[in-house]
Every structure is written in structure tokens, then in C-alpha cells.
Protein backbone atom coordinates (compact mmCIF):
# COMPACT_ATOMS: atom_id res chain seq x y z
CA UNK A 1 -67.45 91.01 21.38
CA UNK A 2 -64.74 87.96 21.66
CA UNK A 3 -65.14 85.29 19.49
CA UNK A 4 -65.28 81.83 20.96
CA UNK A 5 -62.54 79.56 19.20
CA UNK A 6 -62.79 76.03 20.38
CA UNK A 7 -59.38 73.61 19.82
CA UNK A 8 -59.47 69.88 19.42
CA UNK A 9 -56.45 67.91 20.52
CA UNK A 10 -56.06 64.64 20.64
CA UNK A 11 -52.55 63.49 21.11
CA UNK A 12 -49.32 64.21 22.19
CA UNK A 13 -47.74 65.12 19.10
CA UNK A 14 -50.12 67.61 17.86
CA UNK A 15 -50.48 69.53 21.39
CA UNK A 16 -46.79 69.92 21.36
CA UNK A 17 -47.51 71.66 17.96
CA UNK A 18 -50.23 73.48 19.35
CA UNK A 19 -48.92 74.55 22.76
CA UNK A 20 -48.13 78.37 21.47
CA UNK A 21 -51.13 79.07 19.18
CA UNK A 22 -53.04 77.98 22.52
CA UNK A 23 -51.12 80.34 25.24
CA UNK A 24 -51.14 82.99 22.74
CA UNK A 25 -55.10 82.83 21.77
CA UNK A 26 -55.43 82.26 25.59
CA UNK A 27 -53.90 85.22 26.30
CA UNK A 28 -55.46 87.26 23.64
CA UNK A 29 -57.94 89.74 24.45
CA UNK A 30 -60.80 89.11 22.23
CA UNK A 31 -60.44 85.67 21.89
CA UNK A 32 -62.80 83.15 24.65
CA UNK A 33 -60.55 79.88 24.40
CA UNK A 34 -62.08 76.45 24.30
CA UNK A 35 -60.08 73.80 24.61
CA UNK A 36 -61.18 69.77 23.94
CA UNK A 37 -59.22 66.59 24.93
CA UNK A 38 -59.95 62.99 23.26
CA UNK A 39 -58.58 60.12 22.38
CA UNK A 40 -55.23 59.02 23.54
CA UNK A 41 -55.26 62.22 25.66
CA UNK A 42 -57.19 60.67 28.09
CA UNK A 43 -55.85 56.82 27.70
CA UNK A 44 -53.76 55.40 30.54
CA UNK A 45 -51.83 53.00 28.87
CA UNK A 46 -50.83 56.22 26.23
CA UNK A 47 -49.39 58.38 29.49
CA UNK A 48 -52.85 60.09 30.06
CA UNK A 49 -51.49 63.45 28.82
CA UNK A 50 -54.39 65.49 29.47
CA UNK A 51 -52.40 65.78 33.19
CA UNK A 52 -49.87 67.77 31.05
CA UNK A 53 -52.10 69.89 29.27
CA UNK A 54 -53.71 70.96 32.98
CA UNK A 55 -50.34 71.30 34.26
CA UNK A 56 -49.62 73.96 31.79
CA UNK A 57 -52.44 75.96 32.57
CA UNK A 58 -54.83 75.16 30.10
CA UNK A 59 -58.63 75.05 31.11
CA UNK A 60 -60.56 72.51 29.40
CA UNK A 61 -64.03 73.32 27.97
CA UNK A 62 -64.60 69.17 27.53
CA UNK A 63 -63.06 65.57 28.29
CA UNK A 64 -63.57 63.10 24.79
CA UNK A 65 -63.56 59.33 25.88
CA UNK A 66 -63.58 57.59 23.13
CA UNK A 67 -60.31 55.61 22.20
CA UNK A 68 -60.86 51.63 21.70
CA UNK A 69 -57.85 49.73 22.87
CA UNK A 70 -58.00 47.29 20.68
CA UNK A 71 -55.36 47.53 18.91
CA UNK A 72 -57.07 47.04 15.38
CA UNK A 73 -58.51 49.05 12.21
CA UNK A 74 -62.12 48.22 13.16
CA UNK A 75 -60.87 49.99 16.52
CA UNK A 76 -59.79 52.87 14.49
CA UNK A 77 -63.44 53.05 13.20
CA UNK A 78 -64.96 52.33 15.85
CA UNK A 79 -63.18 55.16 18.14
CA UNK A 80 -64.14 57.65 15.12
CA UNK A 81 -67.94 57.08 15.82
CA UNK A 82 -67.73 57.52 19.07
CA UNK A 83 -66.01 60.84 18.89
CA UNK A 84 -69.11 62.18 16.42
CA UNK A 85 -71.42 61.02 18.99
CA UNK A 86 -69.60 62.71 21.95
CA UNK A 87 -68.42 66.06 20.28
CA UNK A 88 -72.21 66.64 18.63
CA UNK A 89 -73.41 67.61 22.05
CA UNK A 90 -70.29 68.78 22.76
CA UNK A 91 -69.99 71.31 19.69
CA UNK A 92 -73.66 72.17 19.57
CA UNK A 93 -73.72 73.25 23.27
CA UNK A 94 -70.62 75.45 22.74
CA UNK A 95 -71.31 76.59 18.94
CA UNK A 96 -68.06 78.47 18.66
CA UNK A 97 -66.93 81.06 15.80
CA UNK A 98 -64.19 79.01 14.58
CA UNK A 99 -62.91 75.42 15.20
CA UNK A 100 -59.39 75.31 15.14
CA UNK A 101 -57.99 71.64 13.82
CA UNK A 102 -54.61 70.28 12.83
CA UNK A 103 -52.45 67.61 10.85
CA UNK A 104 -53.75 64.35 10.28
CA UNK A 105 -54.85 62.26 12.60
CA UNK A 106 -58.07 59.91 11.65
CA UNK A 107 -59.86 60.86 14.95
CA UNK A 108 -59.96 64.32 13.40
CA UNK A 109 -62.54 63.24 11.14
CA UNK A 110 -64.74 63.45 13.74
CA UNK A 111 -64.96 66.73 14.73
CA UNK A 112 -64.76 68.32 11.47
CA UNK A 113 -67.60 66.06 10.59
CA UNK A 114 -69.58 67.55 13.38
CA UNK A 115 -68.60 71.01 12.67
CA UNK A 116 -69.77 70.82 9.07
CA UNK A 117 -73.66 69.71 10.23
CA UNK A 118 -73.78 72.55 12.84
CA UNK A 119 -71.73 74.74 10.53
CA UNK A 120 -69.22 75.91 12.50
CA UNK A 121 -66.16 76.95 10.23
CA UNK A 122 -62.84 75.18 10.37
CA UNK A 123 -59.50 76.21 10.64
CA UNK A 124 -56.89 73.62 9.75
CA UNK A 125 -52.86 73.83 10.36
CA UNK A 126 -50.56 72.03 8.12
CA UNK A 127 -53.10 70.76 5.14
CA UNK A 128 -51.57 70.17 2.01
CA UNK A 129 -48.44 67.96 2.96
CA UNK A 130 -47.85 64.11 1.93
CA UNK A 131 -47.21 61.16 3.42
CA UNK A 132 -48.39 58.57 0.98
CA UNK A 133 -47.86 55.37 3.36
CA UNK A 134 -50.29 56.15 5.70
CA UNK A 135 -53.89 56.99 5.37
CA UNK A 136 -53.20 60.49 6.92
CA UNK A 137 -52.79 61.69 3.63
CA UNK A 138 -56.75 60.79 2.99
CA UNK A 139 -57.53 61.78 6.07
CA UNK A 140 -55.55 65.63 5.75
CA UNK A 141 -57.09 66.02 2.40
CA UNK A 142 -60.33 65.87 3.84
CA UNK A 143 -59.89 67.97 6.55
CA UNK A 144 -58.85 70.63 3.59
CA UNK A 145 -61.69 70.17 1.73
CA UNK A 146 -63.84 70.33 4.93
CA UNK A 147 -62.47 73.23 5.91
CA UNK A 148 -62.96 77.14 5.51
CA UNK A 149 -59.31 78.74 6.55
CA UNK A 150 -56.00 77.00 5.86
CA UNK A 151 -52.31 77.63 7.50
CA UNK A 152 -49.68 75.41 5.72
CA UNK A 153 -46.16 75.04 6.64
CA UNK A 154 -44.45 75.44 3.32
CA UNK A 155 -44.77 76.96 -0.13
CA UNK A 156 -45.32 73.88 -1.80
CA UNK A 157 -48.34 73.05 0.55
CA UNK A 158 -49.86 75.85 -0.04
CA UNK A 159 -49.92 75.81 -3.71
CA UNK A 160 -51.59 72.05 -3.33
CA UNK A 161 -54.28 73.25 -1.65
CA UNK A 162 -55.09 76.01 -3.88
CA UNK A 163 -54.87 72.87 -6.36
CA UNK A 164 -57.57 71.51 -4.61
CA UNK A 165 -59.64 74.37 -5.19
CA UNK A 166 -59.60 76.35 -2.41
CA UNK A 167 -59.55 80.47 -2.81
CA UNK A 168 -56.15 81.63 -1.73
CA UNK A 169 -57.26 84.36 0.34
CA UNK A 170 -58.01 81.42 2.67
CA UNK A 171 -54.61 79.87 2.48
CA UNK A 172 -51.90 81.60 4.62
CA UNK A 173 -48.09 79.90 4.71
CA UNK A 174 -47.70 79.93 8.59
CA UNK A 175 -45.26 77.68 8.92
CA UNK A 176 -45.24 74.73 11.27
CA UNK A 177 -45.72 76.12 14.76
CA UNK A 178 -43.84 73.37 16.49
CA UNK A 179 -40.97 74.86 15.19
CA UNK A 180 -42.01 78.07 17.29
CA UNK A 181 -40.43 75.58 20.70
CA UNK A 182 -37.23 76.49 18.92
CA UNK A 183 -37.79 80.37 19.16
CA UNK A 184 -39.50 80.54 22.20
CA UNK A 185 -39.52 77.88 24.31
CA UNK A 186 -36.79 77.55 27.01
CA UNK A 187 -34.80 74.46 26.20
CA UNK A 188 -32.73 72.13 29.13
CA UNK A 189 -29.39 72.03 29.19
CA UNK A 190 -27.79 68.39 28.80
CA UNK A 191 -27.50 68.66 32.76
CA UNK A 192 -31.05 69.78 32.93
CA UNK A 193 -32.53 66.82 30.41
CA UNK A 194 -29.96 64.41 32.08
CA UNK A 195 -31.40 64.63 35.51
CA UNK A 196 -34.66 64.90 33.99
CA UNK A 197 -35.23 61.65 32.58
CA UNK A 198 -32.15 59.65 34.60
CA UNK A 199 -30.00 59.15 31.63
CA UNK A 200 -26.65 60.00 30.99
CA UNK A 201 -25.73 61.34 27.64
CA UNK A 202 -22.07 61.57 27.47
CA UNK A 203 -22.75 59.82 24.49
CA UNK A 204 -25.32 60.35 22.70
CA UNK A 205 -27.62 57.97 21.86
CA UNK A 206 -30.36 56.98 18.71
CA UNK A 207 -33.70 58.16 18.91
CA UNK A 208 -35.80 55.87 17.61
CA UNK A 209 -40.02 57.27 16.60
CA UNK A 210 -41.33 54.86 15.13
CA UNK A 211 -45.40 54.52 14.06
CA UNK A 212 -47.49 51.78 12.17
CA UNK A 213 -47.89 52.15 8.61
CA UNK A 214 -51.88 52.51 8.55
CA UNK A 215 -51.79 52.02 4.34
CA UNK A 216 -50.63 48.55 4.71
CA UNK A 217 -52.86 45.76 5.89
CA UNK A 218 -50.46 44.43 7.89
CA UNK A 219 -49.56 48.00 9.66
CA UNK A 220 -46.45 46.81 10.88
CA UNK A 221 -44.64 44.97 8.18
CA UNK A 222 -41.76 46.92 7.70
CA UNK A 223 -40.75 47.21 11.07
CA UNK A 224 -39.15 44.06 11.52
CA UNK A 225 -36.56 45.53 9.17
CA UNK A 226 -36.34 48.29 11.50
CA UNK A 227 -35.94 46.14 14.58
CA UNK A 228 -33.48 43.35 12.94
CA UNK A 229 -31.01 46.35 11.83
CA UNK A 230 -31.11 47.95 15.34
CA UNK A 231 -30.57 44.32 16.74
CA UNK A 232 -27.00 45.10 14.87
CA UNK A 233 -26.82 48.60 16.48
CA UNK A 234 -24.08 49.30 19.82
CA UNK A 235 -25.07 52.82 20.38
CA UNK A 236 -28.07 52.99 23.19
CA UNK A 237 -31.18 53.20 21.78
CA UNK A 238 -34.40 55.50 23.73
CA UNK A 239 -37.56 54.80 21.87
CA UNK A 240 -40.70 57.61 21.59
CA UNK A 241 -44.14 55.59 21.96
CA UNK A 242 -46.06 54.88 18.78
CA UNK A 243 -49.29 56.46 17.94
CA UNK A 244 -52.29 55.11 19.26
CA UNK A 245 -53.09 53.47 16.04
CA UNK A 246 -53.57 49.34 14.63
CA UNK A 247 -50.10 47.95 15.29
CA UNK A 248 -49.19 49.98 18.13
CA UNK A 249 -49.15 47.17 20.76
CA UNK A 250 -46.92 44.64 18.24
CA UNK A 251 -44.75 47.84 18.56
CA UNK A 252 -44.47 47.95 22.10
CA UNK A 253 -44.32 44.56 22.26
CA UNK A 254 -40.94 44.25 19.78
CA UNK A 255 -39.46 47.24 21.36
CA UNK A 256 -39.61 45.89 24.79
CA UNK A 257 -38.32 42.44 23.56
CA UNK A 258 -35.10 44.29 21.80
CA UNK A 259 -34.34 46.43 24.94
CA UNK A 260 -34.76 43.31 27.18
CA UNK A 261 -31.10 42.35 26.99
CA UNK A 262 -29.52 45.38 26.39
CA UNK A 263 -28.35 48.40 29.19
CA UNK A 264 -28.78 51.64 29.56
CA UNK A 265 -32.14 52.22 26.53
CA UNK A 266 -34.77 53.53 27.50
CA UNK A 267 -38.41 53.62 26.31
CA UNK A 268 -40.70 56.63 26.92
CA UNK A 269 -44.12 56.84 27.26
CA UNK A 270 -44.56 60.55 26.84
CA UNK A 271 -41.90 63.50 26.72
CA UNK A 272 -43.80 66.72 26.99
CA UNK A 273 -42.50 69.80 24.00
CA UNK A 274 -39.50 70.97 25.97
CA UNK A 275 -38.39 67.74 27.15
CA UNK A 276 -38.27 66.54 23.25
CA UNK A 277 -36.87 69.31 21.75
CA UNK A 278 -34.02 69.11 24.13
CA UNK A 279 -33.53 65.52 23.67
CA UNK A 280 -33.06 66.41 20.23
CA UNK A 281 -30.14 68.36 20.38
CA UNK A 282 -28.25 65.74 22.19
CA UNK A 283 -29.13 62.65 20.26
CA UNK A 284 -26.88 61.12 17.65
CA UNK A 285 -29.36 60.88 15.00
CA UNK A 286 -32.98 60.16 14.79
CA UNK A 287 -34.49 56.98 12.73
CA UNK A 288 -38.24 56.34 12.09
CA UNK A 289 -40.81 57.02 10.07
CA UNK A 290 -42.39 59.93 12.08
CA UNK A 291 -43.00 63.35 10.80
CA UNK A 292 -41.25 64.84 13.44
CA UNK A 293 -37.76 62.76 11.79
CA UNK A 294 -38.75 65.28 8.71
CA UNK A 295 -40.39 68.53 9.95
CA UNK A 296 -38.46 69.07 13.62
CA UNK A 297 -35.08 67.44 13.23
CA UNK A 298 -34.07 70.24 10.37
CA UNK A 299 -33.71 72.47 12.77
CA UNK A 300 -31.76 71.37 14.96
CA UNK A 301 -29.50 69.46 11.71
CA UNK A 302 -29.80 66.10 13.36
CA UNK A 303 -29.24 63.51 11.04
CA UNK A 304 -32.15 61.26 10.31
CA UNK A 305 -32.90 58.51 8.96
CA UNK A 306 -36.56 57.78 7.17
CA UNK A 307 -37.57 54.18 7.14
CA UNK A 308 -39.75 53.18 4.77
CA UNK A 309 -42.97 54.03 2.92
CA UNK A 310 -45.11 56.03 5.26
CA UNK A 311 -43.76 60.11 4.49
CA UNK A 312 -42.99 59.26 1.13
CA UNK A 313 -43.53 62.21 -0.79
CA UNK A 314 -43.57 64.53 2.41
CA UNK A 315 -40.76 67.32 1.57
CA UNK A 316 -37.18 67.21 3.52
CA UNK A 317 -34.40 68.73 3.91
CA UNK A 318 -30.91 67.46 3.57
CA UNK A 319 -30.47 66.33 6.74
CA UNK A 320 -33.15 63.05 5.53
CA UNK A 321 -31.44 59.91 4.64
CA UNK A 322 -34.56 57.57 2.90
CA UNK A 323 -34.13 54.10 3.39
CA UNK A 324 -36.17 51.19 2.36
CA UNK A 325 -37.23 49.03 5.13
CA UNK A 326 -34.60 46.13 4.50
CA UNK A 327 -32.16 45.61 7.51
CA UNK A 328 -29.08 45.82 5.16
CA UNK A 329 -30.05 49.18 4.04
CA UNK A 330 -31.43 50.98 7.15
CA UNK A 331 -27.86 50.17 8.46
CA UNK A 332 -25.91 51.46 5.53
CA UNK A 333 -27.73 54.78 5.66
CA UNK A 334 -27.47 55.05 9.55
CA UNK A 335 -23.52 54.52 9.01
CA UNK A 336 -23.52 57.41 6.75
CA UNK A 337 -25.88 59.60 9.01
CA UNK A 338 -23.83 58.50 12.21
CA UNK A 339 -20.23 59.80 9.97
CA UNK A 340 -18.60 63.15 10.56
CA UNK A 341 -18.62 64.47 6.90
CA UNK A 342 -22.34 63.76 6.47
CA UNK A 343 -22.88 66.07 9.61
CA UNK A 344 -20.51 68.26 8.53
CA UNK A 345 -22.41 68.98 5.02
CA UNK A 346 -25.40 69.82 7.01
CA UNK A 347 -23.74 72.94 8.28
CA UNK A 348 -25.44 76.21 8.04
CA UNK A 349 -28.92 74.26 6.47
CA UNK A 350 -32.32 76.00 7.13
CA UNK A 351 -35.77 74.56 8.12
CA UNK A 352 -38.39 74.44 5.18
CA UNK A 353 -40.71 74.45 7.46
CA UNK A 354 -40.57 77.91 8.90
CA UNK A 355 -38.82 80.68 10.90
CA UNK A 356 -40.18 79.79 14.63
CA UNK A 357 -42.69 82.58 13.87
CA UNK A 358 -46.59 80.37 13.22
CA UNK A 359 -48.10 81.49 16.10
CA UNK A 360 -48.40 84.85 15.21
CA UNK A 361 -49.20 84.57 11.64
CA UNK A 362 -52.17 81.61 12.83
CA UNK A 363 -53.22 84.28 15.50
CA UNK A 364 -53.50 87.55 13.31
CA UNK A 365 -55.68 85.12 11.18
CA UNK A 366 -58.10 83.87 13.54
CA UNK A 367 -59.08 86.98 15.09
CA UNK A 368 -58.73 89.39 12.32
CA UNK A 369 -60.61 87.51 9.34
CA UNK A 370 -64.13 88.34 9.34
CA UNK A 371 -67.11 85.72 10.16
CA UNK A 372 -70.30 84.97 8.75
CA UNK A 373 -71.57 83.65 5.58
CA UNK A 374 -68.52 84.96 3.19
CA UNK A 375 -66.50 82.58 5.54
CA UNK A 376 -68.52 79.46 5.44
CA UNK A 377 -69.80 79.44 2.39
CA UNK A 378 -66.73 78.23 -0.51
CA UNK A 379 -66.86 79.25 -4.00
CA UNK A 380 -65.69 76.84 -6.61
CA UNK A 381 -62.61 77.90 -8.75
CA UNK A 382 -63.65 78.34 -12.39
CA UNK A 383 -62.92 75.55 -14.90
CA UNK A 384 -60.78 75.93 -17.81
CA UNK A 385 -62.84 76.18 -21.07
């Protein structure tokens, strides 16, 4: 018999790191995808991206509406009840064999909530990472705890959430499958991305991805560092949307004032997997504080520049310039990112966060591992005496 697996996604960022896993469990014989939209997905003013995930091919087995605009943490919480209330119908009318989550994102509370009263077992992708600035980390720690089988992206994850007490024959090192675009996915050339978006990249810009920093009560505090260094910046600038998180309309709202009097920047909304990871290659450098500045931009050696205090503690390679979020020094680090020798050093550097290959290993997992009670039901590790 197939076993039903049933995928939540929720944004932009993690269906672009769940596009393969999806076409290959799609495509796999004993597998009966079911595929769920929410949150910014299906929000107009975030580039209603559930269009894209049709466009690719991708039936949905439900539509989540439940993202509050308004802008605010009590938003944040709101939009998480409203989820539970939604996906409890949802989930108990479809009662898959797995439910397959990923990352971080505080929406994602509310389907593994759900799936642990009807006890459904979770999958998660990419648990035992840190990013102590933002209350992902809480929120990814959960999801491990809540859930039954694990795929991390690095060594080092792993061995955290064995730390945490899970058994390791439920943690697997996958690896990040975004990474997998850069294996298998057929990227544009400069002429392709240029006509594309309408941009000309004879020289190549900054990318700016830039999110609010959901630890802080003011979540977007240190970004007028960010802006008043980049008010100092002559290369074009093409901003990424936030996330749909408290501070993401100040965002907006400060990157549309700094592009006001300058030519040729651009802002977009959404760029779908291919579209980004082609952008990538042609880009000067990236600067943010997005996880995709840390876990994507390795592979391609881009330069990069890390703003701030939301990934600290997240693990980088060398192509990561930190800086604190004061003007002076966000502009002394882009200088050295932006100089020939520090793009020079990065020749030959490798990805920690996998070989292009996650699909597979997430695939072999979820329809090989047997179900039942030995799956749901965890066993604490023995104490110490």
C-alpha cells in the first residue's frame, strides 16, 4: 500500500528548499503526496506564491488562510491559532503516515501541534541549527522535540539533536536540500536572468535579504544601521522581500524610501528557486541577516556579509564576513567582501551544508523506515548515574 505523506509549506523560502523532496516523493511510486499551503503563501501583498507552486505542477490537498497583516507580534500569535484551528480538520480528515515539516518558521508550530493530538508522526528537515537572534531557534527546537524523524544539514546539527535526546537511528545528516537547485536544477544564463527580471547586470550589483530580528522587542532596531551604511553604498542595490513577520512593513517601508532617489535598484517581491539561484551567481556580494547569506551563498563563494545578531551561532563558511549592526562597520566589512583578494581566498571552498544530494537521502527515509508504534512512540536516553 502507499503511504500518504502530507507537506506543509508556508513560505517562499522554505518551498524553494522543498521543491525536490516534493517532485521526487511526487513521483515516487508508493508514496500518495499531500501537499498544504498557508500563511504568506496565500497573502497578496507577500506575491501570493501558491500561483507558483500550481505552476510547477504541484496538486494541493488544502489552502491555509490564516496570516494577520498586521504587522505585529500579537499578529504572529494570533495567525498561529488560526492555523491549529484550520489544519485540525484539515489533518484529521487526511490522517496521513507521516507529516513532513521544515526549518523554523513560528507558523510551523501549528501543524506540528496538531499532528501531535491526532498522532501523526513528524518528519522535520534542518533541526538542530542556531540562530540565536531570532525566536526560530525556540521555535526549531520544538519542532525537534515534537518530532519522530530528523534530517539535518550538517554534522554538528546532528550531534545537537542527539543532545537533545533524541535516538540517532532517527537522525539522518541529509544535508540542506536547497542546495540540491545547484545539482539539479537548470540555472539562467546572465542573458536568461537579465531579460527575466529587466535588469542589466554588466555590473553586478548587492543583494540585499534582509528580515526582522523577532528576539528583539523592537524587531527592527538594527536595521537602520543597515540602511544608513547602504545610504553610503554606489553599487545598485536589488532587495529580496522580508519575511512575513512583526517589522516587515517598517522594512518595506525604509527600503522603498532608500531606493526612491536612486536608479536602476530594484525591489522584488518574490523570485521563484531558479530565478534566485541564478541571481546569485551574478551578484557582487550578498548582505543581510538571512539564512540563505549563510547556507546558499557557500556554494556559489559569493561573498557575504552577516549583519547583526539574528544567525549568531548558525555555522559558516569562509565566505561570511560578521558585522555588528553599526553603519561604520557593515561598510568596512562590505569593502573587504567587495575586494579581489578576499574573493580570491575563497577559491576552491566547499559547502558545509551538503553535496546537492538531500533529496535522495530525505526520500530513502520516508518511504523505507517502518510505521507504527516503534515510530511514534520516543524512548528517553538513559541518564548518567
Amino acid at each position: 500500500m502507499k503511504r500518504t505523506i502530507a507537506v506543509i509549506t508556508s513560505s517562499r523560502a522554505d518551498y524553494s528548499h522543498l521543491y525536490w523532496p516534493l517532485k521526487d516523493l511526487a513521483a515516487h511510486p508508493d508514496v500518495d503526496l499531500r501537499l498544504i499551503a498557508m500563511a504568506s503563501h496565500l497573502s497578496p501583498a507577500f506575491g501570493s506564491t501558491v500561483q507558483e507552486i500550481e505552476k510547477d505542477g504541484f496538486l494541493l490537498a488544502g489552502r491555509v488562510e490564516c496570516l494577520l497583516g498586521s504587522d505585529t507580534d500579537i499578529g504572529m500569535a494570533k495567525t498561529i491559532g488560526i492555523a491549529v484551528q484550520s489544519l485540525a480538520d484539515l489533518l484529521g480528515r487526511i490522517r496521513p503516515d507521516i507529516l513532513l515539516l521544515i526549518a523554523d518558521r513560528y507558523e510551523m508550530l501549528a501543524p506540528a501541534s496538531v499532528a501531535l493530538a491526532l498522532r501523526i508522526p513528524i518528519a522535520h528537515i534542518e533541526g538542530g541549527e542556531i540562530s540565536e537572534g531570532a525566536i526560530d531557534d525556540a521555535v526549531r527546537n520544538a519542532l525537534t522535540k515534537m518530532s519522530h524523524i530528523h534530517f539535518t544539514s550538517t554534522a554538528q546539527a546532528r550531534a545537537r539533536v542527539i543532545a537533545m535526546g533524541e535516538e540517532e537511528w532517527r537522525v539522518h545528516r541529509a544535508g540542506a536540500p536547497s542546495l540540491d537547485h545547484s545539482r539539479r536544477s537548470t540555472l539562467l544564463s546572465r542573458q536568461q536572468l537579465e531579460e527575466r527580471l529587466g535588469i542589466d547586470l554588466a555590473q553586478p550589483p548587492i543583494l540585499v535579504a534582509y528580515h526582522p530580528v523577532t528576539l528583539r522587542r523592537e524587531t527592527t532596531e538594527e536595521a537602520e544601521a543597515l540602511f544608513s551604511a547602504l545610504e553610503n553604498v554606489t553599487d545598485r542595490l536589488f532587495f529580496c522581500y522580508p519575511n512575513a513577520d512583526a517589522g516587515s512593513h517598517h522594512l518595506i517601508q525604509r527600503t522603498s524610501e532608500l531606493l526612491g532617489h536612486r536608479e536602476g535598484c530594484r525591489v522584488f517581491v518574490n523570485l521563484n528557486a531558479v530565478t534566485y539561484w541564478s541571481l546569485l551567481r551574478c551578484v557582487k556580494m550578498l548582505i543581510g541577516n538571512s539564512s540563505s547569506g549563510i547556507m546558499e551563498t557557500a556554494s556559489f563563494a559569493l561573498p557575504t556579509v552577516n549583519v547583526g545578531f539574528r544567525q549568531k551561532g548558525r555555522e559558516r563558511a569562509k565566505n561570511v564576513l560578521d558585522a555588528a549592526p553599526e553603519s561604520a562597520d557593515i561598510l568596512e566589512k562590505m569593502a573587504r567582501a567587495g575586494s579581489e583578494a578576499f574573493r580570491n581566498s575563497l577559491a576552491g571552498m566547499e559547502n558545509p551544508y551538503g553535496d546537492g544530494h538531500a533529496t535522495e537521502r530525505i526520500v530513502r527515509v520516508l518511504t523505507e523506515i517502518p510505521l507504527g508504534d516503534g515510530l511514534l512512540i520516543k524512548r528517553a536516553p538513559e541518564l548518567p548515574v
